[in-house]
Protein backbone atom coordinates (compact mmCIF):
# COMPACT_ATOMS: atom_id res chain seq x y z
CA UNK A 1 56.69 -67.29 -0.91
CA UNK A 2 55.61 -70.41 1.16
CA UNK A 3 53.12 -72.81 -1.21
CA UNK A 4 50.95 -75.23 -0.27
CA UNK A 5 52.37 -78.59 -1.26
CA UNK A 6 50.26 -80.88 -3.82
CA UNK A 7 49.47 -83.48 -1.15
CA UNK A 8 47.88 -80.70 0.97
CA UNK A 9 46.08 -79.61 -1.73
CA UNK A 10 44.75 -82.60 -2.31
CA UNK A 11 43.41 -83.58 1.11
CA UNK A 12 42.01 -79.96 1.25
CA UNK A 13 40.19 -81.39 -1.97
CA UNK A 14 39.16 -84.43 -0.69
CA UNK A 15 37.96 -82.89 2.59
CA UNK A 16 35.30 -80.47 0.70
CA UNK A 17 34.42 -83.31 -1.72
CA UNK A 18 33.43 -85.96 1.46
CA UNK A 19 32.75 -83.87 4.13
CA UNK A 20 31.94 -80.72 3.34
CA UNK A 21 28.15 -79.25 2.89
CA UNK A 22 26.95 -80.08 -0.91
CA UNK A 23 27.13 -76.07 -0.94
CA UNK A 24 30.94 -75.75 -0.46
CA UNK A 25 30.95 -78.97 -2.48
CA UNK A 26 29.42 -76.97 -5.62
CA UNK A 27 31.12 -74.09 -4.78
CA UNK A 28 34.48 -75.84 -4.62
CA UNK A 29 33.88 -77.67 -8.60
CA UNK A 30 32.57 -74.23 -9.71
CA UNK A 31 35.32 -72.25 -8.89
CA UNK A 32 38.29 -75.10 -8.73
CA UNK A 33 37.24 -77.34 -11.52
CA UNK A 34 34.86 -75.73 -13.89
CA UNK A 35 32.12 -77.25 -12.49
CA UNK A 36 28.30 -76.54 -12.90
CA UNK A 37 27.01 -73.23 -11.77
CA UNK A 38 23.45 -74.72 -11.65
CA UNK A 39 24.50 -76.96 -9.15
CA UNK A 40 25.57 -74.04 -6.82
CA UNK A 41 22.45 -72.52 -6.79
CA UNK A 42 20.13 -75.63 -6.64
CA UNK A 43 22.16 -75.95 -3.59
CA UNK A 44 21.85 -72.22 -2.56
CA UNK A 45 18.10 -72.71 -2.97
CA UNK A 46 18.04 -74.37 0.37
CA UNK A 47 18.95 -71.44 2.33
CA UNK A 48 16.55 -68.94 0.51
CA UNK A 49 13.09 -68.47 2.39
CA UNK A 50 10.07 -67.63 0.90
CA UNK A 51 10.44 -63.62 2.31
CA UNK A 52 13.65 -63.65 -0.25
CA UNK A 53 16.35 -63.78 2.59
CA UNK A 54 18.79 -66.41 3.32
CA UNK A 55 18.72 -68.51 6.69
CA UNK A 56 18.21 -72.21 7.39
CA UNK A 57 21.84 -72.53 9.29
CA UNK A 58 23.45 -70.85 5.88
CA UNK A 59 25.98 -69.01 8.90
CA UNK A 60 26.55 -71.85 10.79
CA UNK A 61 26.77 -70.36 14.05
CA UNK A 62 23.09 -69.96 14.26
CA UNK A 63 20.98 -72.48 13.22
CA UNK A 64 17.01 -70.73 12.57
CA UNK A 65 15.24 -71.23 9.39
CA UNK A 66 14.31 -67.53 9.38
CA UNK A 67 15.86 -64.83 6.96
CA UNK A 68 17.89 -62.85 8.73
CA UNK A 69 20.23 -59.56 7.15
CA UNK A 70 23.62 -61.69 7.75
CA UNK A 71 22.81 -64.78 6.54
CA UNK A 72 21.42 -62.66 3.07
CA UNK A 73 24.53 -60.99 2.89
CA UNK A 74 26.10 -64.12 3.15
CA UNK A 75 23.81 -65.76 0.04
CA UNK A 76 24.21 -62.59 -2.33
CA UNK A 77 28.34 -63.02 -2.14
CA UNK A 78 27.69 -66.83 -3.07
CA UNK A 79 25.63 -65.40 -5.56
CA UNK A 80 28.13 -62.57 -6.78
CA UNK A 81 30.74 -65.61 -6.88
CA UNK A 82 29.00 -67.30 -9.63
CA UNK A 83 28.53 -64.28 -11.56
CA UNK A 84 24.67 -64.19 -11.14
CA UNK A 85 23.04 -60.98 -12.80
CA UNK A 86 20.23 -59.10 -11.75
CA UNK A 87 18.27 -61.49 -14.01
CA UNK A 88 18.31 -64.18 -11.54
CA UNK A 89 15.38 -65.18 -9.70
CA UNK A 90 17.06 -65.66 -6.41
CA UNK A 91 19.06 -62.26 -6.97
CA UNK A 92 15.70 -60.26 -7.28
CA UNK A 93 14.22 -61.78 -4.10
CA UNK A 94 17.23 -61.42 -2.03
CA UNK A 95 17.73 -57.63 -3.07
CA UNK A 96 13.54 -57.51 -1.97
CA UNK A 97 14.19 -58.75 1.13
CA UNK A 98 16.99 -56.06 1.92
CA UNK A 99 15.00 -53.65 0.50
CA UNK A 100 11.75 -54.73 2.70
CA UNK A 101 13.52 -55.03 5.87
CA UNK A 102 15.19 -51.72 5.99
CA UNK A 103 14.94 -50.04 9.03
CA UNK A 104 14.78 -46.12 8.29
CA UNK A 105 15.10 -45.18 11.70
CA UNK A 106 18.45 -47.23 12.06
CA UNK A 107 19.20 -46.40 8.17
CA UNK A 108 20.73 -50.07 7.89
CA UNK A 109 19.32 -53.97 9.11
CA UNK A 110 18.97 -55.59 12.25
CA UNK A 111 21.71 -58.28 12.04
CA UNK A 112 19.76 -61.17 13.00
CA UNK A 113 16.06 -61.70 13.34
CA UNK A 114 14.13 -62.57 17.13
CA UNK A 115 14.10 -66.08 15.71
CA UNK A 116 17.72 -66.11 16.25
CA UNK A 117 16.75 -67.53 19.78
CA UNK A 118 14.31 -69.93 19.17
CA UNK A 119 17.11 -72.44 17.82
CA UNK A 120 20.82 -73.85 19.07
CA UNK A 121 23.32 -70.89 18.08
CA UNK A 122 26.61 -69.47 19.77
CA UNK A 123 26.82 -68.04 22.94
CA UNK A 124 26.99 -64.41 21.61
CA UNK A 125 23.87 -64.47 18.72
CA UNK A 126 21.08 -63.01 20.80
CA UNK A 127 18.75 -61.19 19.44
CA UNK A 128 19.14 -57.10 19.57
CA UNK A 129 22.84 -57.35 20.44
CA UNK A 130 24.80 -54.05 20.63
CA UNK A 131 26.44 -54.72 16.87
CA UNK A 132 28.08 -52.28 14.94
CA UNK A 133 26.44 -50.32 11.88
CA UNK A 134 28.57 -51.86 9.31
CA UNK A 135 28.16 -55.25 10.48
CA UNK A 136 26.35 -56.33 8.17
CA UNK A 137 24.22 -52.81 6.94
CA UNK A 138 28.00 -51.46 5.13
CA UNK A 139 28.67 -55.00 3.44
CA UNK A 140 24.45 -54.97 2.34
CA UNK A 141 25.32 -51.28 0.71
CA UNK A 142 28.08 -52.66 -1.14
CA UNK A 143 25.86 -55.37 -2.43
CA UNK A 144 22.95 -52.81 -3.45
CA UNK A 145 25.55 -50.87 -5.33
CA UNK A 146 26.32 -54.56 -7.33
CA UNK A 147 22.85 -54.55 -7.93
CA UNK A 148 21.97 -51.29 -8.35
CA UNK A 149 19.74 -51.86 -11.60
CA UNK A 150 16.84 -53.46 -8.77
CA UNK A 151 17.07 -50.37 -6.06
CA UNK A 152 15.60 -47.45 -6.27
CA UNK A 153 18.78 -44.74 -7.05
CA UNK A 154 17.26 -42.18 -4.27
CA UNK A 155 17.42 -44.89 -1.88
CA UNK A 156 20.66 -46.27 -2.61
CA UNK A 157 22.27 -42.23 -2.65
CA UNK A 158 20.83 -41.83 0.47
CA UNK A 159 22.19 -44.78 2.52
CA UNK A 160 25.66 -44.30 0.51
CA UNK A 161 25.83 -40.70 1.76
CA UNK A 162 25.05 -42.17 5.49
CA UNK A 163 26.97 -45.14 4.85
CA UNK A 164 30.39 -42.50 4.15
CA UNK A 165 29.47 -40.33 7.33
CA UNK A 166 29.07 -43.42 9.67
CA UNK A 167 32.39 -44.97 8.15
CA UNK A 168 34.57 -41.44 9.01
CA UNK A 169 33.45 -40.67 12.36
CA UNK A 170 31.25 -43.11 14.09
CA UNK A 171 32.98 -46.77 12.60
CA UNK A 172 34.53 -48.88 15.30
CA UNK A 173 37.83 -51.16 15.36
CA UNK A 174 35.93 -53.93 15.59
CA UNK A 175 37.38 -56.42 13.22
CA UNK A 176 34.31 -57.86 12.18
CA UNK A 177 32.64 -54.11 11.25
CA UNK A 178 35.62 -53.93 8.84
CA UNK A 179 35.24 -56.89 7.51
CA UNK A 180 32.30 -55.60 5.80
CA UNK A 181 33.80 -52.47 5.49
CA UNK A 182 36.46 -53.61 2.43
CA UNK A 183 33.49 -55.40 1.05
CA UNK A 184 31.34 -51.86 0.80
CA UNK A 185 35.33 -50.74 -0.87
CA UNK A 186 34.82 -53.12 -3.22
CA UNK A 187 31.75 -52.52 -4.50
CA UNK A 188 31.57 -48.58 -4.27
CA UNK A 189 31.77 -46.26 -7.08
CA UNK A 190 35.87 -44.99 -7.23
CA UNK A 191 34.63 -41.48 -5.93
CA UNK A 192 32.45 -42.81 -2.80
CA UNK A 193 35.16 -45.02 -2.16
CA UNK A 194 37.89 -42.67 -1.82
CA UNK A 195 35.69 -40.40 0.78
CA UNK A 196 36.55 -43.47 2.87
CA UNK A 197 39.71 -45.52 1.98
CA UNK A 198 41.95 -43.52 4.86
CA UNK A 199 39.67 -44.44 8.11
CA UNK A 200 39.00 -47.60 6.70
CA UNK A 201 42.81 -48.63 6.09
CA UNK A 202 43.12 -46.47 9.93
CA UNK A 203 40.75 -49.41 11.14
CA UNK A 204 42.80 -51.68 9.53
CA UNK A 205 45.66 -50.91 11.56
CA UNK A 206 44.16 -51.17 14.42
CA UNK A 207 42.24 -54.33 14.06
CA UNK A 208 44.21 -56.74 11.87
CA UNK A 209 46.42 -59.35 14.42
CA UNK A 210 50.21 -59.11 12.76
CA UNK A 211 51.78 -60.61 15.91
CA UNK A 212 52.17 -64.19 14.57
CA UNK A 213 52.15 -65.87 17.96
CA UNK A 214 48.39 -65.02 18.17
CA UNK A 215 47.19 -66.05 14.89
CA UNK A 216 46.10 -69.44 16.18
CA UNK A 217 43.61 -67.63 18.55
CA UNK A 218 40.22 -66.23 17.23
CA UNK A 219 41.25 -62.76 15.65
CA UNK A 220 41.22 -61.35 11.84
CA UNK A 221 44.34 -62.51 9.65
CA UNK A 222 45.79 -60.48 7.32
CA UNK A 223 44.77 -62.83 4.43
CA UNK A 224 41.31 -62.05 5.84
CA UNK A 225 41.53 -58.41 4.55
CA UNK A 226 43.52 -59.10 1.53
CA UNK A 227 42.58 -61.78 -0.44
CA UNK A 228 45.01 -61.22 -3.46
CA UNK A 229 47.82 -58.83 -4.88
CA UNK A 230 45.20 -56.32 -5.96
CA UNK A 231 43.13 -55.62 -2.85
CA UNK A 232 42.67 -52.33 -1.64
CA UNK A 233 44.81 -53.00 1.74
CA UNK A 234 47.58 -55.30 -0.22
CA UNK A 235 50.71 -52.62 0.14
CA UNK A 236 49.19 -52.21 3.86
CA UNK A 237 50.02 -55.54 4.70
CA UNK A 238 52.22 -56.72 1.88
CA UNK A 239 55.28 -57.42 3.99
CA UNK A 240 53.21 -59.71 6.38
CA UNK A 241 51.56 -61.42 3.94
CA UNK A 242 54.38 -64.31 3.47
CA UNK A 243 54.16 -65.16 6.96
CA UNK A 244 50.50 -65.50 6.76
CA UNK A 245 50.58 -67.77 4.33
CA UNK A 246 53.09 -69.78 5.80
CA UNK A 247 51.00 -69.84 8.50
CA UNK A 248 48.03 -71.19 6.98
CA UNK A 249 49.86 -73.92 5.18
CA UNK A 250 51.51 -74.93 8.46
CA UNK A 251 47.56 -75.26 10.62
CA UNK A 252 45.76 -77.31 8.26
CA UNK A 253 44.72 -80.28 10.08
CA UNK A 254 45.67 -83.91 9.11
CA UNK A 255 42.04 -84.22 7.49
CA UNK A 256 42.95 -81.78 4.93
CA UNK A 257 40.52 -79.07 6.27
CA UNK A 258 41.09 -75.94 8.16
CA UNK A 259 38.96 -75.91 11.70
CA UNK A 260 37.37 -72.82 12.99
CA UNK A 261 39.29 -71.20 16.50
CA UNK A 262 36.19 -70.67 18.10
CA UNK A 263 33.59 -72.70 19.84
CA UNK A 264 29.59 -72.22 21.23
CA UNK A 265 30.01 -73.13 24.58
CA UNK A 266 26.68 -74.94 24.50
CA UNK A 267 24.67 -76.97 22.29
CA UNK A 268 27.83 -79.25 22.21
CA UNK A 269 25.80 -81.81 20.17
CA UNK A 270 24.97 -79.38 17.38
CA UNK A 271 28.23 -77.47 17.64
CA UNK A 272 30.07 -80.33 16.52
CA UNK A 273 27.53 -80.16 12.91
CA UNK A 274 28.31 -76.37 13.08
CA UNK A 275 32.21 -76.96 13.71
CA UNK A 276 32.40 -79.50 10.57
CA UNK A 277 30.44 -77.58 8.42
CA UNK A 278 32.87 -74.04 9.19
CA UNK A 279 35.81 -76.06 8.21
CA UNK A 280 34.14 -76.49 4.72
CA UNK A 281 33.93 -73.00 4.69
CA UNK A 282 37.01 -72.26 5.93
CA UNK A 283 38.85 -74.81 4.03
CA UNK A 284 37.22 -73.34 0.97
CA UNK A 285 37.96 -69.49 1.98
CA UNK A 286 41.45 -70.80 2.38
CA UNK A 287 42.22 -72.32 -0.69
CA UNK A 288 40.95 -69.29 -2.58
CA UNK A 289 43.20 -66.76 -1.25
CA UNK A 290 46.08 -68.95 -1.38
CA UNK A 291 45.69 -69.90 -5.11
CA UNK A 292 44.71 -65.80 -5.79
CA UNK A 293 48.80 -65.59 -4.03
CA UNK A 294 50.00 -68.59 -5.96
């Protein structure tokens, strides 16, 4: 199986160590080089608001300082990355926050906030956008479920038992539903999990790009879906996988970073802050899965 070579490595390194945010900085020596887990959240702080949610540009494609459900979701996984318990201060707000801004009549979260428009974002974050369910209310169940010990267990059975409906005969093939869709997988008990696993791996099928002369336009990899050997779609895609990672060795950019396929179409001044600081990510997301195939 294709590898990335040391040199690339290293530039990758470099990159996140010079120019990427001092969050995918921490994140980087945390998980790379048994660095300091206080430093990742000092530098998560930044993006937590005094409601409990994350915002403050923590998704780079929108750049408002208010909390929004994405940009939480978003903070929690950083959070679940450096093993944070439901002792943690900025845990306990977050899972507030979720809890506070459920909508019962939608039984999820509006994905981003009206604030959304008050500030430079992408061409397609407006505010009350036609988005999905899952995107992000199925990823923010699986993240209750981590938590569990701080919601209430009627609540949490009752948008589980919505969340398993929704997924079997109302979930779309939109790639970026489904995205959050293996992350509710992965946190669900084994039962709940198996009500879903065949329309979610159907989804899969539909929405994951295996024709490898597209994967340099903006779609969802198979490395996106399966980010090691023991993910729930691995023997799915197992016999693409190879390619993808050849593929990903092959587009990193003579910087050492990985740049996002997409683009605002406006704000060009403050895409080009939003463009440098998704290649951190990116370049980050990147080096994870390939070391978890290494």
């Amino acid at each position: 199986m294709e590898k990335l070579a040391t040199e690339q490595y290293l530039q990758a390194t470099d990159f996140l160590k010079s120019e990427a945010r001092p969050l995918e900085k921490a994140l980087f020596e945390f998980e790379f080089e048994n660095g300091s887990r206080g430093q990742v959240l000092e530098e998560l702080k930044v993006y937590q608001n005094e409601d409990g949610g994350f915002g403050n540009g923590l998704e780079p494609d929108f750049r408002c300082e208010a909390s929004s459900a994405l940009a939480t979701t978003i903070g929690l996984q950083h959070l679940i990355r450096v093993a944070a318990d439901q002792s943690e201060p900025m845990v306990q707000r977050a899972i507030q926050y979720a809890l506070n801004t459920f909508d019962e009549e939608k039984m999820g979260w509006e994905i981003v906030p009206k604030e959304v428009e008050t500030a430079p974002r992408a061409i397609w974050w407006n505010y009350g956008g036609d988005w999905p369910w899952g995107n992000p209310s199925a990823e923010m169940t699986g993240l209750l479920h981590h938590y569990k010990g701080l919601v209430p267990a009627d609540f949490l059975e009752k948008l589980t038992a919505h969340a398993i409906v929704y997924v079997n005969v109302e979930a779309t093939n939109d790639f970026h539903e489904l995205q959050c869709l293996v992350k509710l997988m992965r946190e669900l008990p084994a039962e709940e999990a198996g009500k879903i696993s065949a329309r979610v791996r159907e989804i899969a099928h539909h929405s994951v790009t295996t024709d490898q002369e597209k994967w340099l336009d903006y779609c969802l990899l198979p490395l996106q879906v399966v980010s090691s050997q023991t993910s729930f779609l691995y023997e799915d895609f197992k016999d693409i996988i190879p390619a993808n990672i050849q593929h990903l060795a092959s587009s990193q950019t003579e910087n050492g970073s990985w740049e996002p396929t997409w683009a605002w179409g406006r704000y060009e001044d403050v895409w080009e802050t939003a463009k440098q600081e998704w290649s951190g990510v990116l370049t980050l997301d990147n080096l994870r899965v390939l070391r978890a195939f290494d």
